[in-house]
C-alpha atoms as a PDB file:
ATOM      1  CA  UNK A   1      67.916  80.608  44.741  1.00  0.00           C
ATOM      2  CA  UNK A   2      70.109  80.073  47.520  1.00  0.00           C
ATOM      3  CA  UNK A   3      68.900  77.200  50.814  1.00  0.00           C
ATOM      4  CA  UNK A   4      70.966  79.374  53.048  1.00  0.00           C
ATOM      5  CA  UNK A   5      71.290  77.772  57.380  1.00  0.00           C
ATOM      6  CA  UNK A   6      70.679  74.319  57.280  1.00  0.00           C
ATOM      7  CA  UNK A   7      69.924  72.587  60.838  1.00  0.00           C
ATOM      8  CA  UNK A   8      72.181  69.212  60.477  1.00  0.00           C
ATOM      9  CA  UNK A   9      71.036  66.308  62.729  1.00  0.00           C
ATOM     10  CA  UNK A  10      72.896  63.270  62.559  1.00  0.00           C
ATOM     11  CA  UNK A  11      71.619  59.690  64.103  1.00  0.00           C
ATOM     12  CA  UNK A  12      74.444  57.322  64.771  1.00  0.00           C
ATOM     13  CA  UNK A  13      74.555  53.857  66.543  1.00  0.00           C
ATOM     14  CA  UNK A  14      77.300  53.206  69.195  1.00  0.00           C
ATOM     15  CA  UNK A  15      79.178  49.853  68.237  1.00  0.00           C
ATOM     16  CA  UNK A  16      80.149  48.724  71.530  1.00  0.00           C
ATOM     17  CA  UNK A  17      77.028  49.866  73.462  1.00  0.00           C
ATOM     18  CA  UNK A  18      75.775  46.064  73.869  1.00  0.00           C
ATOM     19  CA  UNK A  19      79.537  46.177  76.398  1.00  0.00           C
ATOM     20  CA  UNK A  20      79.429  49.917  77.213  1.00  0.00           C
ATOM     21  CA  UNK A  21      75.117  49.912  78.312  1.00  0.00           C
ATOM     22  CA  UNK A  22      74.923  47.599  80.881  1.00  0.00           C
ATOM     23  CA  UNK A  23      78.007  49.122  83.135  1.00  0.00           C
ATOM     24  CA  UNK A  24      77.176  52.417  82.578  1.00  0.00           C
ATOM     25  CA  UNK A  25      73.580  51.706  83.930  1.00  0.00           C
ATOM     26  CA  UNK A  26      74.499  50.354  86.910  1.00  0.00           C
ATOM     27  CA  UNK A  27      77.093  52.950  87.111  1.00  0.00           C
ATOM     28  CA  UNK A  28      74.032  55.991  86.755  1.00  0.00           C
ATOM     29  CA  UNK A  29      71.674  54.020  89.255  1.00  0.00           C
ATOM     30  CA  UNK A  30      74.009  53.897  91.657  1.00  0.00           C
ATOM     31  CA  UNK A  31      74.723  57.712  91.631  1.00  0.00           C
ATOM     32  CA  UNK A  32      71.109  58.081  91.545  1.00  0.00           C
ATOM     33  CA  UNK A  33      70.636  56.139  94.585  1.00  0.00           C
ATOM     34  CA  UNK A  34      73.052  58.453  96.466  1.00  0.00           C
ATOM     35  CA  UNK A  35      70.591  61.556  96.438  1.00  0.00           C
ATOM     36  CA  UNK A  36      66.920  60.418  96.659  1.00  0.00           C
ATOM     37  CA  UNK A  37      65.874  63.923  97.482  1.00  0.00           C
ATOM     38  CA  UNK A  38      66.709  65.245  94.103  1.00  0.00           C
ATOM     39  CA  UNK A  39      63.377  65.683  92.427  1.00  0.00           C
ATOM     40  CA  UNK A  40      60.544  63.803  92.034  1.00  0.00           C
ATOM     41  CA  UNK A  41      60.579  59.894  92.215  1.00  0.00           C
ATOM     42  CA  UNK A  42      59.871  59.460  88.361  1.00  0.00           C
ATOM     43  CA  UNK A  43      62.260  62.260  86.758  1.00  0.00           C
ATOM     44  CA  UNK A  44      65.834  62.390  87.808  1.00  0.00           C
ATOM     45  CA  UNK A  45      68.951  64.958  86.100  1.00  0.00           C
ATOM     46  CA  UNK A  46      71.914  64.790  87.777  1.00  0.00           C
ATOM     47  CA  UNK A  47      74.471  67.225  87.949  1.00  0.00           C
ATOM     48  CA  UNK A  48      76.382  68.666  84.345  1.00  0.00           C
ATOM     49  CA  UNK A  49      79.897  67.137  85.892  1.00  0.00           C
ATOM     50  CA  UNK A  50      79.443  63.563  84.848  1.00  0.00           C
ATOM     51  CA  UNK A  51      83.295  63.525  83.458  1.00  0.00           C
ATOM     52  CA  UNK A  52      84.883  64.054  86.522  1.00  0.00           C
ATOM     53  CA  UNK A  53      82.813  62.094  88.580  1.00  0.00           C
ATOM     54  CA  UNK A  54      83.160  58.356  86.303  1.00  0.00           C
ATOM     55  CA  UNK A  55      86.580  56.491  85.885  1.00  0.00           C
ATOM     56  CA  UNK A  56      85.322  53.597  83.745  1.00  0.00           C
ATOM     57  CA  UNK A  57      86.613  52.141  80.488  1.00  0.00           C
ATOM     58  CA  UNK A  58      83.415  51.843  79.123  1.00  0.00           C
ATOM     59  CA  UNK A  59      82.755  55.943  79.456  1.00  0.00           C
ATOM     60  CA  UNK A  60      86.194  56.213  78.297  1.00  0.00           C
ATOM     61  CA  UNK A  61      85.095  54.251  74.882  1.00  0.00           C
ATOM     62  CA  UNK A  62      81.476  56.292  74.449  1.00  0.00           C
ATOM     63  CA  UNK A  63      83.194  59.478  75.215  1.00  0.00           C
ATOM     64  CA  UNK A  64      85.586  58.424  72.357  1.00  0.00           C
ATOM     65  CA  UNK A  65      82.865  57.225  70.040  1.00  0.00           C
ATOM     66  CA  UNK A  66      80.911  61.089  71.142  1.00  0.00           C
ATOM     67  CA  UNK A  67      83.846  62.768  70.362  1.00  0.00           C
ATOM     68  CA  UNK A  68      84.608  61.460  66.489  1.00  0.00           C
ATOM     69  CA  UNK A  69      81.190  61.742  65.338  1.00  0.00           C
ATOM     70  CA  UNK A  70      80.512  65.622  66.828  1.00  0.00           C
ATOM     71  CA  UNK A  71      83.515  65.904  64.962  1.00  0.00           C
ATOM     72  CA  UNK A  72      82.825  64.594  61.729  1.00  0.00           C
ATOM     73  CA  UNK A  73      79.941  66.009  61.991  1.00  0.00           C
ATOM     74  CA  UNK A  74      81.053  69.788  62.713  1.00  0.00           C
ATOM     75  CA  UNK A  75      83.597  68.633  59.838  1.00  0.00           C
ATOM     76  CA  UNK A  76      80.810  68.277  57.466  1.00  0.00           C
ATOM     77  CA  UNK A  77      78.663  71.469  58.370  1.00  0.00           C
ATOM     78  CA  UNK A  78      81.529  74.030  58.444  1.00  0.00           C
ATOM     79  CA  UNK A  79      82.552  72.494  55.012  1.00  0.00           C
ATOM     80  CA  UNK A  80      82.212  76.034  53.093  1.00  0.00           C
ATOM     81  CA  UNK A  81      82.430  78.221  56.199  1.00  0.00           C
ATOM     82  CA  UNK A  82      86.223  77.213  57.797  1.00  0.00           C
ATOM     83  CA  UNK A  83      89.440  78.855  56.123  1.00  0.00           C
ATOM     84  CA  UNK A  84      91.427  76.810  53.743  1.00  0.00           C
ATOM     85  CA  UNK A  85      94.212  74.775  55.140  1.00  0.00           C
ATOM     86  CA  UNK A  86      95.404  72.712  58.232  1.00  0.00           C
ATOM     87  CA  UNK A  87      93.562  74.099  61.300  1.00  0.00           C
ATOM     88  CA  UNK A  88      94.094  72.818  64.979  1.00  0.00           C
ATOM     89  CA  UNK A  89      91.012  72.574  67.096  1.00  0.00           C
ATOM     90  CA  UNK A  90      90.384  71.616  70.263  1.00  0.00           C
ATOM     91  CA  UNK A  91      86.951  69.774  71.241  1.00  0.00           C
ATOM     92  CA  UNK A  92      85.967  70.297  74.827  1.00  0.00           C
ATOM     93  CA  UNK A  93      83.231  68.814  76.703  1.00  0.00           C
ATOM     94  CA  UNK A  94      81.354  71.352  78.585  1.00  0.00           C
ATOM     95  CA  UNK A  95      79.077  69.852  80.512  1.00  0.00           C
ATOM     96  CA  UNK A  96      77.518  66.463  80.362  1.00  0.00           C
ATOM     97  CA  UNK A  97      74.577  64.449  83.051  1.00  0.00           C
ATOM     98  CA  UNK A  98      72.104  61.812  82.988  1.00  0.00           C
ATOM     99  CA  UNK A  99      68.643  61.769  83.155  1.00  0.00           C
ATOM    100  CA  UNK A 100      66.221  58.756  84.349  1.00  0.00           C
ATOM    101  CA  UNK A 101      62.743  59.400  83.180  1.00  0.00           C
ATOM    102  CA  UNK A 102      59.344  56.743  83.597  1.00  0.00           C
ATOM    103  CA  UNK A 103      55.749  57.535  84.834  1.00  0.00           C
ATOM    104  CA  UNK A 104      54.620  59.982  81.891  1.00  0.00           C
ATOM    105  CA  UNK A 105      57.620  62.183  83.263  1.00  0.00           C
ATOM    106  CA  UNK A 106      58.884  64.810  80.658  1.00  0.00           C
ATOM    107  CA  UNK A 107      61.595  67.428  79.714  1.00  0.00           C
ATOM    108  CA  UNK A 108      60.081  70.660  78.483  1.00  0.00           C
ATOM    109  CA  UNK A 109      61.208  72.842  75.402  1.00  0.00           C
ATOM    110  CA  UNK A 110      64.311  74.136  75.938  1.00  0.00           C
ATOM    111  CA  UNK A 111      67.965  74.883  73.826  1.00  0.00           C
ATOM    112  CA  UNK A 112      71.397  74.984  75.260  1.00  0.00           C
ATOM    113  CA  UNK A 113      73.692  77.653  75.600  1.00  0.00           C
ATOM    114  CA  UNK A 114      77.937  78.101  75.977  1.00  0.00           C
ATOM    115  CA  UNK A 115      78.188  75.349  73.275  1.00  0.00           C
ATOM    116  CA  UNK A 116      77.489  74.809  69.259  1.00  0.00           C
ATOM    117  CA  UNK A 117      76.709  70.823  69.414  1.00  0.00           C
ATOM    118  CA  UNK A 118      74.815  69.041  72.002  1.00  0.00           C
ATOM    119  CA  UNK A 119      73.691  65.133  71.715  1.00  0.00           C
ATOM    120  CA  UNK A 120      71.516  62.557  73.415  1.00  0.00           C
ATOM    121  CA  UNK A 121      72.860  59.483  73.613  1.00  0.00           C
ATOM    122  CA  UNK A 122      70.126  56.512  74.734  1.00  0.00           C
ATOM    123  CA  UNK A 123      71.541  53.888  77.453  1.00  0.00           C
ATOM    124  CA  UNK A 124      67.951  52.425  78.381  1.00  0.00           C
ATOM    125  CA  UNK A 125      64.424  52.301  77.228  1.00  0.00           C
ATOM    126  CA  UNK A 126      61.534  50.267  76.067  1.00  0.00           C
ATOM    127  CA  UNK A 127      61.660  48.846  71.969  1.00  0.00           C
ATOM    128  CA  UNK A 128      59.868  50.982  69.928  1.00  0.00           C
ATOM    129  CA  UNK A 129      56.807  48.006  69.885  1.00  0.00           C
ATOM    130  CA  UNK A 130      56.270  47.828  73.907  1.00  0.00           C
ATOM    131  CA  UNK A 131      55.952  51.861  73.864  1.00  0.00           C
ATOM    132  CA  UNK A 132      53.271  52.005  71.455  1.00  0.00           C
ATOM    133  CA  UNK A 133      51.366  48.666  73.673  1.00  0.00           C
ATOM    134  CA  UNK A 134      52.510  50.073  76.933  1.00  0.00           C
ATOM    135  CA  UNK A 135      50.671  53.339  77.474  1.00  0.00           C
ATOM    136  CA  UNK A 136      47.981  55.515  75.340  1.00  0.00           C
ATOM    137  CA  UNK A 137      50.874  57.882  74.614  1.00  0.00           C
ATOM    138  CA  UNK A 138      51.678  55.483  71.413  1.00  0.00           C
ATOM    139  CA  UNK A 139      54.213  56.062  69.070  1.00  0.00           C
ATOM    140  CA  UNK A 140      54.789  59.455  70.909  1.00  0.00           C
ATOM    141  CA  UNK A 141      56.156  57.465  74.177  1.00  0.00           C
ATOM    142  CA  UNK A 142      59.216  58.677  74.985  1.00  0.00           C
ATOM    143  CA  UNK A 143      60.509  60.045  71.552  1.00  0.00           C
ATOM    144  CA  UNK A 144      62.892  63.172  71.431  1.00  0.00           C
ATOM    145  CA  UNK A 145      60.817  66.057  69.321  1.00  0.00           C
ATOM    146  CA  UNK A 146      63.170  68.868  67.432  1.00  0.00           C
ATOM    147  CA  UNK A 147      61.654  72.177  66.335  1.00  0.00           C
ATOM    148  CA  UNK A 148      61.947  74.568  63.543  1.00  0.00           C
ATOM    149  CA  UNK A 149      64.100  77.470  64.887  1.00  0.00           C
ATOM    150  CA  UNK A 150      61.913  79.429  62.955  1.00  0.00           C
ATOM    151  CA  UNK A 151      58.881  78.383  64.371  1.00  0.00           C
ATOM    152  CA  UNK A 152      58.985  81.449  66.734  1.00  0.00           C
ATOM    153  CA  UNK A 153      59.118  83.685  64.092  1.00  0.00           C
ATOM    154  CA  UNK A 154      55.945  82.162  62.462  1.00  0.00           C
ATOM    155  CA  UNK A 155      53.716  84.953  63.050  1.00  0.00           C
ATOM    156  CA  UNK A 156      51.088  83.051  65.045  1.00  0.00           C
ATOM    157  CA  UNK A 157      51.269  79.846  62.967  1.00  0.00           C
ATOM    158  CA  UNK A 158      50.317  81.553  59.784  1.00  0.00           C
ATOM    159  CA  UNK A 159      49.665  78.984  57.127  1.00  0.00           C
ATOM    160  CA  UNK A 160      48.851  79.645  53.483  1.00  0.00           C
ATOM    161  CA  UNK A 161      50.395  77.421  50.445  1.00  0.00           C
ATOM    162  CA  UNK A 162      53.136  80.153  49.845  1.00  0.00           C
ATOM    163  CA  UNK A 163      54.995  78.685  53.331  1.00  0.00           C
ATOM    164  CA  UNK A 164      54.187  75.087  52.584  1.00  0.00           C
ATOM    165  CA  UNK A 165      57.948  74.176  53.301  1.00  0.00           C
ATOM    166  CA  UNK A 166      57.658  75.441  56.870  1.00  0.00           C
ATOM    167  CA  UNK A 167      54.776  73.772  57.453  1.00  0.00           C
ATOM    168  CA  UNK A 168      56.609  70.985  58.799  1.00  0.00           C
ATOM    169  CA  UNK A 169      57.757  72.336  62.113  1.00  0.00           C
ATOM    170  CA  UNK A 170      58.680  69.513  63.621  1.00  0.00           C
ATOM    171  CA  UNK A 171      60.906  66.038  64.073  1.00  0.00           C
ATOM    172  CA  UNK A 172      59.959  62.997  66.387  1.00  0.00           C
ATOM    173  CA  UNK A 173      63.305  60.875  66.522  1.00  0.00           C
ATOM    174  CA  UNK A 174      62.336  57.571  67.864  1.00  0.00           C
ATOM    175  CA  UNK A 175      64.608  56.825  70.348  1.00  0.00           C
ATOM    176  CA  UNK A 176      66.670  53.244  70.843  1.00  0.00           C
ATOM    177  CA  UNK A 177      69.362  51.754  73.002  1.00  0.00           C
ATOM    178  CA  UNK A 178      72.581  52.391  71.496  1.00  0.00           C
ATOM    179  CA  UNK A 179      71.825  55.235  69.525  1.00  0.00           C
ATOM    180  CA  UNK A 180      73.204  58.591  69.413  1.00  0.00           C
ATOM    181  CA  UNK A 181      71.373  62.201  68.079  1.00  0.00           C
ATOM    182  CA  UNK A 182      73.427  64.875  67.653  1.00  0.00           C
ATOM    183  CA  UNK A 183      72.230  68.671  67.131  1.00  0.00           C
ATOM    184  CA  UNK A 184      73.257  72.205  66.708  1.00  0.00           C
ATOM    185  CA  UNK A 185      72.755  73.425  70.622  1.00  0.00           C
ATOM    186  CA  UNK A 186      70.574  76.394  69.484  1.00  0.00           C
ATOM    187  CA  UNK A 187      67.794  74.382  68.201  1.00  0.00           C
ATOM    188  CA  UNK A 188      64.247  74.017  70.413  1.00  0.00           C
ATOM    189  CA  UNK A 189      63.951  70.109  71.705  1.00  0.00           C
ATOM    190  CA  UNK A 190      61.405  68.365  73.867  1.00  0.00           C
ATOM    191  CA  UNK A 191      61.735  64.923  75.876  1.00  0.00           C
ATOM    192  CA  UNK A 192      57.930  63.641  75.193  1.00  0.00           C
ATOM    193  CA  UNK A 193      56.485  61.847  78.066  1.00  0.00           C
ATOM    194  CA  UNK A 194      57.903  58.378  78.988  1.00  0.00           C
ATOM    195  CA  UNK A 195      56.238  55.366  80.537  1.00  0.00           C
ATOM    196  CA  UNK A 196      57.833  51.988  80.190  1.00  0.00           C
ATOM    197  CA  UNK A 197      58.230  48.720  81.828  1.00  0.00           C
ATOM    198  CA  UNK A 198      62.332  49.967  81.623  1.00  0.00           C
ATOM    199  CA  UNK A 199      63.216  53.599  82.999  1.00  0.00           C
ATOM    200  CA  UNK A 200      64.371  55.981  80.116  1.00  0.00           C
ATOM    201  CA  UNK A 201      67.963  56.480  81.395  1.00  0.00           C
ATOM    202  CA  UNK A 202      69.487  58.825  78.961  1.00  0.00           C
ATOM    203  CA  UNK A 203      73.356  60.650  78.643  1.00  0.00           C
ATOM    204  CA  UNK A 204      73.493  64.573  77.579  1.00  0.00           C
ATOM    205  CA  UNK A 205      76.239  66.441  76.451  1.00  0.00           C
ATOM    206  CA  UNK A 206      77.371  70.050  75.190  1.00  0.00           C
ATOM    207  CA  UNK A 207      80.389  70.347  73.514  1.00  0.00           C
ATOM    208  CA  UNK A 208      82.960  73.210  71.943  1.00  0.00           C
ATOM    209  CA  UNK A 209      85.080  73.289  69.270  1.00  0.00           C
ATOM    210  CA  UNK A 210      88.088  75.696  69.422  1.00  0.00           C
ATOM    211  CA  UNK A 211      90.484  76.929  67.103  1.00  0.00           C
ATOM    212  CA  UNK A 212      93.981  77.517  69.087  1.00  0.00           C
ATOM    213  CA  UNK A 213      94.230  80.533  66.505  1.00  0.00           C
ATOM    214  CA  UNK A 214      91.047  82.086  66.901  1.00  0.00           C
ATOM    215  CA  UNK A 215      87.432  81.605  66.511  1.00  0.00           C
ATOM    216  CA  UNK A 216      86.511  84.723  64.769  1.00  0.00           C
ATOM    217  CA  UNK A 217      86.355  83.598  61.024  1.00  0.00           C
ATOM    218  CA  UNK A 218      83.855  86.639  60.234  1.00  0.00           C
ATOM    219  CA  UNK A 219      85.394  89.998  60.723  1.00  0.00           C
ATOM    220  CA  UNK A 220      81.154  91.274  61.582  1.00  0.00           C
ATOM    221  CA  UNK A 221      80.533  88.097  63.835  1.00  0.00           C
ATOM    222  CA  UNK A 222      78.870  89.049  66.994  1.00  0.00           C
ATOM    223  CA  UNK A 223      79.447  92.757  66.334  1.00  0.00           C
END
């Protein structure tokens, strides 16, 4: 038997995000405050160029803190599949935003494209406790939901004992201040409704990882 594609996810907790949180909120509100007319008054994305548009230490230090653990983590998964040796890559940030969510707002199902890791990174949001008391969304409130990239291919939902192991589609991460997810960009994700006495102020990000000698490791990949 061979467990062939695993879907990493890794959950890590910012060090410095009791410093880095608090400037960087102010920081997003502010921006927000700028363009009132984009969207509605309880969901707000900004725009994917959030890099060029901050000069702060503190963004400096979570980009940093980003940046080591999508590569330790790419380290990890590409264990068996990169070539032997030394190899210089690049990391590259290809987009990255905000998003301030409250009043049952939500992000639909979606992936991301152009990249191979994407992340979530919480700045702001109600303890796990006050969601659950807060609203009769309970322990759903606000959670990020992952689903099986197979679940597609499920053939209507099909269940018999034989698929057991799929039967599990899904993964509620609970979200918390400080913490970051990271995931491969292909995979299906959902931003469940949100109401809290705080806004839900979250930071996305896709990223690439280059090889300055190539990329193409398989001689058939993408033929």
């Amino acid at each position: 038997m061979q467990a062939l594609w695993p879907v990493p996810i890794d959950v890590q907790r910012c060090p410095e995000a009791a410093d880095i949180n608090p400037v960087l909120i102010r920081a997003l509100t502010a921006i927000r405050a700028m363009e009132p007319e984009r969207g509605p008054a309880n969901f707000y994305a900004s725009a994917d160029d959030l890099i060029s548009r901050i000069r702060l230490p503190e963004f400096e230090a979570l980009l940093k803190f980003i940046a080591g653990a999508v590569q330790n983590l790419a380290k990890q998964s590409n264990a068996q599949a990169w070539p032997p040796g030394k190899l210089s890559l690049d990391l590259q940030f290809v987009g990255c935003w905000f998003q301030i969510q409250n009043g049952q707002a939500f992000h639909d199902v979606h992936s991301h494209g152009n990249c191979s890791w994407s992340g979530v990174y919480y700045l702001q949001i109600d303890s796990a406790e006050q969601r659950c008391r807060h609203t009769t969304l309970g322990n759903m409130n606000g959670v990020t939901r992952f689903y099986g990239p197979y679940t597609q291919f499920q053939a209507g939902a099909y269940m018999d004992m034989g698929n057991a192991y799929l039967q599990n589609s899904s993964l509620d991460i609970q979200p918390d201040e400080g913490m970051l997810v990271l995931f491969p960009s292909y995979l299906p994700h959902k931003a469940m409704a949100y109401e809290g006495i705080k806004d839900r102020i979250i930071i996305s990000f896709n990223a690439q990882i280059n090889a300055r000698s190539g990329n193409q490791i398989h001689p058939y990949a993408g033929a």
